[in-house]
PDB file of N, CA and C in Angstrom:
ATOM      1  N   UNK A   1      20.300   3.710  26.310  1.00  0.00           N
ATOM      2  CA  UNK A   1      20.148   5.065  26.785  1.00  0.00           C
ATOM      3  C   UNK A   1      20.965   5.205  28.065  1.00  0.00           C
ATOM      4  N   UNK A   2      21.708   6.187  28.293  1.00  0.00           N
ATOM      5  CA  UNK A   2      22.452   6.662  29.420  1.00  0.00           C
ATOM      6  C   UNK A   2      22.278   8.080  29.439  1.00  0.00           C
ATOM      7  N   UNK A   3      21.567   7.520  31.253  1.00  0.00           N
ATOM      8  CA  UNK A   3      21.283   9.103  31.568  1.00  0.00           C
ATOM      9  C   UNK A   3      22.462   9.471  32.261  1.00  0.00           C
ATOM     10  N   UNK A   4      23.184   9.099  32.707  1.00  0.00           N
ATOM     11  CA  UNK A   4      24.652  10.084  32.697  1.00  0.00           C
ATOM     12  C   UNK A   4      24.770  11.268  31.905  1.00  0.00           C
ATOM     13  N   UNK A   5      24.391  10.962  30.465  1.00  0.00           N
ATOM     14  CA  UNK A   5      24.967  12.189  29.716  1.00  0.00           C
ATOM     15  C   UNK A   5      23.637  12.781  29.217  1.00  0.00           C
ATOM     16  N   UNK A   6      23.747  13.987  28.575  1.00  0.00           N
ATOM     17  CA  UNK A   6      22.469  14.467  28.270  1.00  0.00           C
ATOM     18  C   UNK A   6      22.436  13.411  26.548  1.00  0.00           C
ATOM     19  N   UNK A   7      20.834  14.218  26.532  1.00  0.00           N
ATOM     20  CA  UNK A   7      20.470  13.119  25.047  1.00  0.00           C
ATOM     21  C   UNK A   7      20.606  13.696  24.082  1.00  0.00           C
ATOM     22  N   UNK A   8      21.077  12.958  23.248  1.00  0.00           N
ATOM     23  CA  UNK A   8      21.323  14.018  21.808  1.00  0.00           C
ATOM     24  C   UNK A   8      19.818  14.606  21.360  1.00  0.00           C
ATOM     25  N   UNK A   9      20.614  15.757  20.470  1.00  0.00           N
ATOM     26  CA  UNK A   9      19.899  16.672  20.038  1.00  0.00           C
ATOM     27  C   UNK A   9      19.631  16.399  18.006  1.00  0.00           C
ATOM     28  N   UNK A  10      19.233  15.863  17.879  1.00  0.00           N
ATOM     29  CA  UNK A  10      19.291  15.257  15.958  1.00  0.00           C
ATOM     30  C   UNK A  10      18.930  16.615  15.148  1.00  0.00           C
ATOM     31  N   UNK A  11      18.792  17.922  15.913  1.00  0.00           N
ATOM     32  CA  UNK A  11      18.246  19.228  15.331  1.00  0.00           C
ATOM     33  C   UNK A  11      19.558  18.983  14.499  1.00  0.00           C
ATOM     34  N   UNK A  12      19.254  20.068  12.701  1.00  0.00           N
ATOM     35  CA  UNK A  12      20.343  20.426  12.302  1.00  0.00           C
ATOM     36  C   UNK A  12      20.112  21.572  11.891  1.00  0.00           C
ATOM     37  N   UNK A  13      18.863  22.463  12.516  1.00  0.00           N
ATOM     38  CA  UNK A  13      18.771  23.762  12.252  1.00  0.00           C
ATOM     39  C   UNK A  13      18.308  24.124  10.712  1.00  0.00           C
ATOM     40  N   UNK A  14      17.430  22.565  10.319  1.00  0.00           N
ATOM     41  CA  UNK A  14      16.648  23.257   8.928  1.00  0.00           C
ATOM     42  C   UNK A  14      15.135  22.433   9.611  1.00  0.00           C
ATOM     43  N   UNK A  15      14.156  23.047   9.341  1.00  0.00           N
ATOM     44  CA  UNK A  15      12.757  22.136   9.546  1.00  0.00           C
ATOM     45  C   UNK A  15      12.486  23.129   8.070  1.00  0.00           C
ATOM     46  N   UNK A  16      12.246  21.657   7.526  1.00  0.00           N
ATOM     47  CA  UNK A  16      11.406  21.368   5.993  1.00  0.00           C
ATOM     48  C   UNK A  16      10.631  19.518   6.466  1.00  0.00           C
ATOM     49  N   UNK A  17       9.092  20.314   6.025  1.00  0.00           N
ATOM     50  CA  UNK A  17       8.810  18.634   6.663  1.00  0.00           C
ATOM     51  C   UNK A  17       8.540  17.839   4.734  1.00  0.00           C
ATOM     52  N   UNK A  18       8.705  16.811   5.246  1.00  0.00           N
ATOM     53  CA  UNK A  18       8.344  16.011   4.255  1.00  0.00           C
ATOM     54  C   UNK A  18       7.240  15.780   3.089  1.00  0.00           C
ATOM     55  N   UNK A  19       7.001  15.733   1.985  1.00  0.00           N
ATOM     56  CA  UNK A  19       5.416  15.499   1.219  1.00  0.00           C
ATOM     57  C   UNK A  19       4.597  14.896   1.849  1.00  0.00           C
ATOM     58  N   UNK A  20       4.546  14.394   3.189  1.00  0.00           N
ATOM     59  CA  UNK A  20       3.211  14.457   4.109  1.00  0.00           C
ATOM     60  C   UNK A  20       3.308  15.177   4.669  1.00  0.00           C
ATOM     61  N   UNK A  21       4.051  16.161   5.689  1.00  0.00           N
ATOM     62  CA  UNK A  21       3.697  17.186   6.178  1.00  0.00           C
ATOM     63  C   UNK A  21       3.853  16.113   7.518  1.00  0.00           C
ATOM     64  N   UNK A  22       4.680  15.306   7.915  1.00  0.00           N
ATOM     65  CA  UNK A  22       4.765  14.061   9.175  1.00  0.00           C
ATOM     66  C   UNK A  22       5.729  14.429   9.856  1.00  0.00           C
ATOM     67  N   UNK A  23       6.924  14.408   9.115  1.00  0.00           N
ATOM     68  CA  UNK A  23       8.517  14.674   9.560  1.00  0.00           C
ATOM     69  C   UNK A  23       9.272  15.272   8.952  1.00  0.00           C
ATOM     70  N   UNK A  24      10.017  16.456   9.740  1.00  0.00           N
ATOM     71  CA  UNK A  24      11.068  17.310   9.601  1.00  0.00           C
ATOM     72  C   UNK A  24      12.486  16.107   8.654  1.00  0.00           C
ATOM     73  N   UNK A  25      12.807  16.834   7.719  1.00  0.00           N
ATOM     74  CA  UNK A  25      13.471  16.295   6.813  1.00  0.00           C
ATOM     75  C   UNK A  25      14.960  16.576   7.022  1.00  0.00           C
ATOM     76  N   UNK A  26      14.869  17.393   8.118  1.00  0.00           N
ATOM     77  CA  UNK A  26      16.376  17.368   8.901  1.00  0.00           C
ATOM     78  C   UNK A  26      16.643  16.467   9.904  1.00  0.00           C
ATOM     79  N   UNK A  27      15.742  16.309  10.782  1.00  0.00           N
ATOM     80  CA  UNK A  27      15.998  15.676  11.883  1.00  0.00           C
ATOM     81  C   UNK A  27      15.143  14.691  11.938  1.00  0.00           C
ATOM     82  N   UNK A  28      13.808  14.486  11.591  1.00  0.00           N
ATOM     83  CA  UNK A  28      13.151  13.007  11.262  1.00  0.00           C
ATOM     84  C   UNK A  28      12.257  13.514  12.612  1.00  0.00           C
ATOM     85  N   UNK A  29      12.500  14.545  13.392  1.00  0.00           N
ATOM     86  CA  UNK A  29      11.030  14.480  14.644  1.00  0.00           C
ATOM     87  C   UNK A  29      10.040  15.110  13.337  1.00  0.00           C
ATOM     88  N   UNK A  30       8.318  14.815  14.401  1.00  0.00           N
ATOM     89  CA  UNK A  30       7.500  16.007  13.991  1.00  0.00           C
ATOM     90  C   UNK A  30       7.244  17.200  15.003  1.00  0.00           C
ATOM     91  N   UNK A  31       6.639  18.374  14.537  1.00  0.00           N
ATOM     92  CA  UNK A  31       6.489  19.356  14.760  1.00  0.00           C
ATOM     93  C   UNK A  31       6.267  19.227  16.745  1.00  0.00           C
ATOM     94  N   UNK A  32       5.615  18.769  17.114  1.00  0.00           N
ATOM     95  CA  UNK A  32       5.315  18.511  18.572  1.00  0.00           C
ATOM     96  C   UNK A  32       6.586  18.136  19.158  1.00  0.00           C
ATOM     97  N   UNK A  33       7.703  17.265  18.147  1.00  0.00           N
ATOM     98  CA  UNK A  33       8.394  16.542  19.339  1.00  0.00           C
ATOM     99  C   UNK A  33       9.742  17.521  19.775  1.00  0.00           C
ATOM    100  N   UNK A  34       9.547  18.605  18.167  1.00  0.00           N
ATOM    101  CA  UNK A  34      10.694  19.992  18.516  1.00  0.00           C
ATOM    102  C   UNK A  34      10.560  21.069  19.299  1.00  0.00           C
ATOM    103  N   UNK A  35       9.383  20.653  19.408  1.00  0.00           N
ATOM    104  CA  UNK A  35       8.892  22.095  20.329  1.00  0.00           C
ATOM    105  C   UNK A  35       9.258  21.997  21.831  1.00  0.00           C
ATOM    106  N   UNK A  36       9.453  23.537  22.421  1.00  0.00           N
ATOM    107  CA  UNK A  36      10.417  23.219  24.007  1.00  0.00           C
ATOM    108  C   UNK A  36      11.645  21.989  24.076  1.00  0.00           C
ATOM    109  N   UNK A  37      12.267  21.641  23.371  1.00  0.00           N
ATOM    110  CA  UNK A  37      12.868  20.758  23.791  1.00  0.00           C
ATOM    111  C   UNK A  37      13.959  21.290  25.116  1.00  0.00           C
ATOM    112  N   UNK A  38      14.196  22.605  25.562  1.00  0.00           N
ATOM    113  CA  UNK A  38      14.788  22.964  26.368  1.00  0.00           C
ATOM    114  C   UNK A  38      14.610  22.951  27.604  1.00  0.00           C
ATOM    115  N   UNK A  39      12.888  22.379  27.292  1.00  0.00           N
ATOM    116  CA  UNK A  39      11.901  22.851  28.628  1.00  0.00           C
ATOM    117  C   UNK A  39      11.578  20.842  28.921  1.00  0.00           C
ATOM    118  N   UNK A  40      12.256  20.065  28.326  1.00  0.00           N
ATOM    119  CA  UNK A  40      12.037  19.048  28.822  1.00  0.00           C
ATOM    120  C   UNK A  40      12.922  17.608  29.260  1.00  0.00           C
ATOM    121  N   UNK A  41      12.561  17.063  30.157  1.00  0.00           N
ATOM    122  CA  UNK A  41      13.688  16.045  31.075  1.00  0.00           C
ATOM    123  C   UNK A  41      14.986  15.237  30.006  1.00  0.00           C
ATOM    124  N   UNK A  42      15.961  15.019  30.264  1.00  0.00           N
ATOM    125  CA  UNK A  42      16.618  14.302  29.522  1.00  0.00           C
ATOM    126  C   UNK A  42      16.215  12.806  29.168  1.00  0.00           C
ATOM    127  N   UNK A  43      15.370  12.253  30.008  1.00  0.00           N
ATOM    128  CA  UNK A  43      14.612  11.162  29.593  1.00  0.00           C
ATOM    129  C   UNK A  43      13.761  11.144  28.203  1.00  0.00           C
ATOM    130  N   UNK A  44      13.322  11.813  28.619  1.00  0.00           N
ATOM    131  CA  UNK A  44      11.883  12.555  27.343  1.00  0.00           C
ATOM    132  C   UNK A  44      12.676  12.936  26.019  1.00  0.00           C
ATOM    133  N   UNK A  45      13.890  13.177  25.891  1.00  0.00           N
ATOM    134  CA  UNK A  45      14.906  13.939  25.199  1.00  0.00           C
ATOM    135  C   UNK A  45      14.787  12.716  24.757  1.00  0.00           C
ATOM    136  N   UNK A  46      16.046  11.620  25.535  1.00  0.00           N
ATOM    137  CA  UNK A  46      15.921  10.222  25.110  1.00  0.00           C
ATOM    138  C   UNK A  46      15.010   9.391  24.380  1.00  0.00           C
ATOM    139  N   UNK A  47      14.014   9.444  24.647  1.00  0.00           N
ATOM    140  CA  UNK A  47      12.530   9.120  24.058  1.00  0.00           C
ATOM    141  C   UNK A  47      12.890   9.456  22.626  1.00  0.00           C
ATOM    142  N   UNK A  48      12.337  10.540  22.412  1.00  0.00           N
ATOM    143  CA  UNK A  48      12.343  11.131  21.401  1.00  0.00           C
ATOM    144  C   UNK A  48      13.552  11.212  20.094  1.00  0.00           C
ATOM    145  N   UNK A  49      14.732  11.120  20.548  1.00  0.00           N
ATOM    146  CA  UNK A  49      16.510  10.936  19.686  1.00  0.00           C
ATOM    147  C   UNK A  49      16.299   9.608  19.384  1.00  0.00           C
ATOM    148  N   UNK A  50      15.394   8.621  20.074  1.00  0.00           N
ATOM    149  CA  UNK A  50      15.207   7.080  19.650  1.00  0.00           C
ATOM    150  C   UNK A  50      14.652   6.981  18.467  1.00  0.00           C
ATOM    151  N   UNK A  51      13.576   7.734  17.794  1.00  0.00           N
ATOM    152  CA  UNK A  51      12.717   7.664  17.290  1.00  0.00           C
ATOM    153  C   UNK A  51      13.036   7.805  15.745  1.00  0.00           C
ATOM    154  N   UNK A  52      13.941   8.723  15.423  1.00  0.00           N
ATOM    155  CA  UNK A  52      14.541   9.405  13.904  1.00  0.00           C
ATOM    156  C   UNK A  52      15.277   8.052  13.144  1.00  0.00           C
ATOM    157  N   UNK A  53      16.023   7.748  14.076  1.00  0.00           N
ATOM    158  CA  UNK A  53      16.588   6.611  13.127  1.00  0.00           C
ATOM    159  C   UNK A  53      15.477   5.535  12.386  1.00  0.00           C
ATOM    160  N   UNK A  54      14.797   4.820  13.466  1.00  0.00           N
ATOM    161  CA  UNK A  54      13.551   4.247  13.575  1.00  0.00           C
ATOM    162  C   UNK A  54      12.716   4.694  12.245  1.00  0.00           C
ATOM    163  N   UNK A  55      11.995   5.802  11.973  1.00  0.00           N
ATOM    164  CA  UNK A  55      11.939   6.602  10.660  1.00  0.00           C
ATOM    165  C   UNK A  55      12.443   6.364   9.601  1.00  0.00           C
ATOM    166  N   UNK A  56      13.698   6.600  10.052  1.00  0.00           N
ATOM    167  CA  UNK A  56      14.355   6.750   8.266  1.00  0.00           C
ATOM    168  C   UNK A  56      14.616   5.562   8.073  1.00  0.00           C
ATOM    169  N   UNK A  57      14.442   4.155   9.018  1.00  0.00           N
ATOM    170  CA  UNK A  57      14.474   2.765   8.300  1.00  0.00           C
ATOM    171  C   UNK A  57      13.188   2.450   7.755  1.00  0.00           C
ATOM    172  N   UNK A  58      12.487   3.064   8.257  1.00  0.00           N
ATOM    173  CA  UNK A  58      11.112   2.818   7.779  1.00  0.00           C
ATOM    174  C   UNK A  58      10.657   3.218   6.493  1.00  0.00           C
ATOM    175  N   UNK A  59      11.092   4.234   6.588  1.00  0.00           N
ATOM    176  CA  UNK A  59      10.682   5.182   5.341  1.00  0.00           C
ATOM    177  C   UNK A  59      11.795   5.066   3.680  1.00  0.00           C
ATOM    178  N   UNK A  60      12.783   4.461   4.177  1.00  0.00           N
ATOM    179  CA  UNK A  60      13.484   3.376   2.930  1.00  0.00           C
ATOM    180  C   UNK A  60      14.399   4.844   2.298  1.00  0.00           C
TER     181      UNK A  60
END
């Protein structure tokens, strides 16, 4: 993570969540972690852009 730059954004401007109803099938957040993202630190941003990849290895 480098906070130099801001943190990516994994939005691709579709939320369809998954047959659990867990994760957005565009971007791999859930519903909580899209919300305000404008309204929160680039750290927290960071946090969160970690997480999608993490997901979709999981989820096969």
């Amino acid at each position: 993570m480098n906070l130099d730059e801001p943190a990516d954004n994994s939005c691709i401007n579709i939320f369809r969540t998954d047959h659990d109803d867990k994760f957005c099938q565009g971007c791999w957040r859930t519903l909580p972690e899209t919300d305000h993202q404008d309204q929160v630190t680039d750290l927290k941003k960071a946090d969160v852009a970690a997480l999608p990849e993490r997901r979709r290895r999981e989820k096969g």
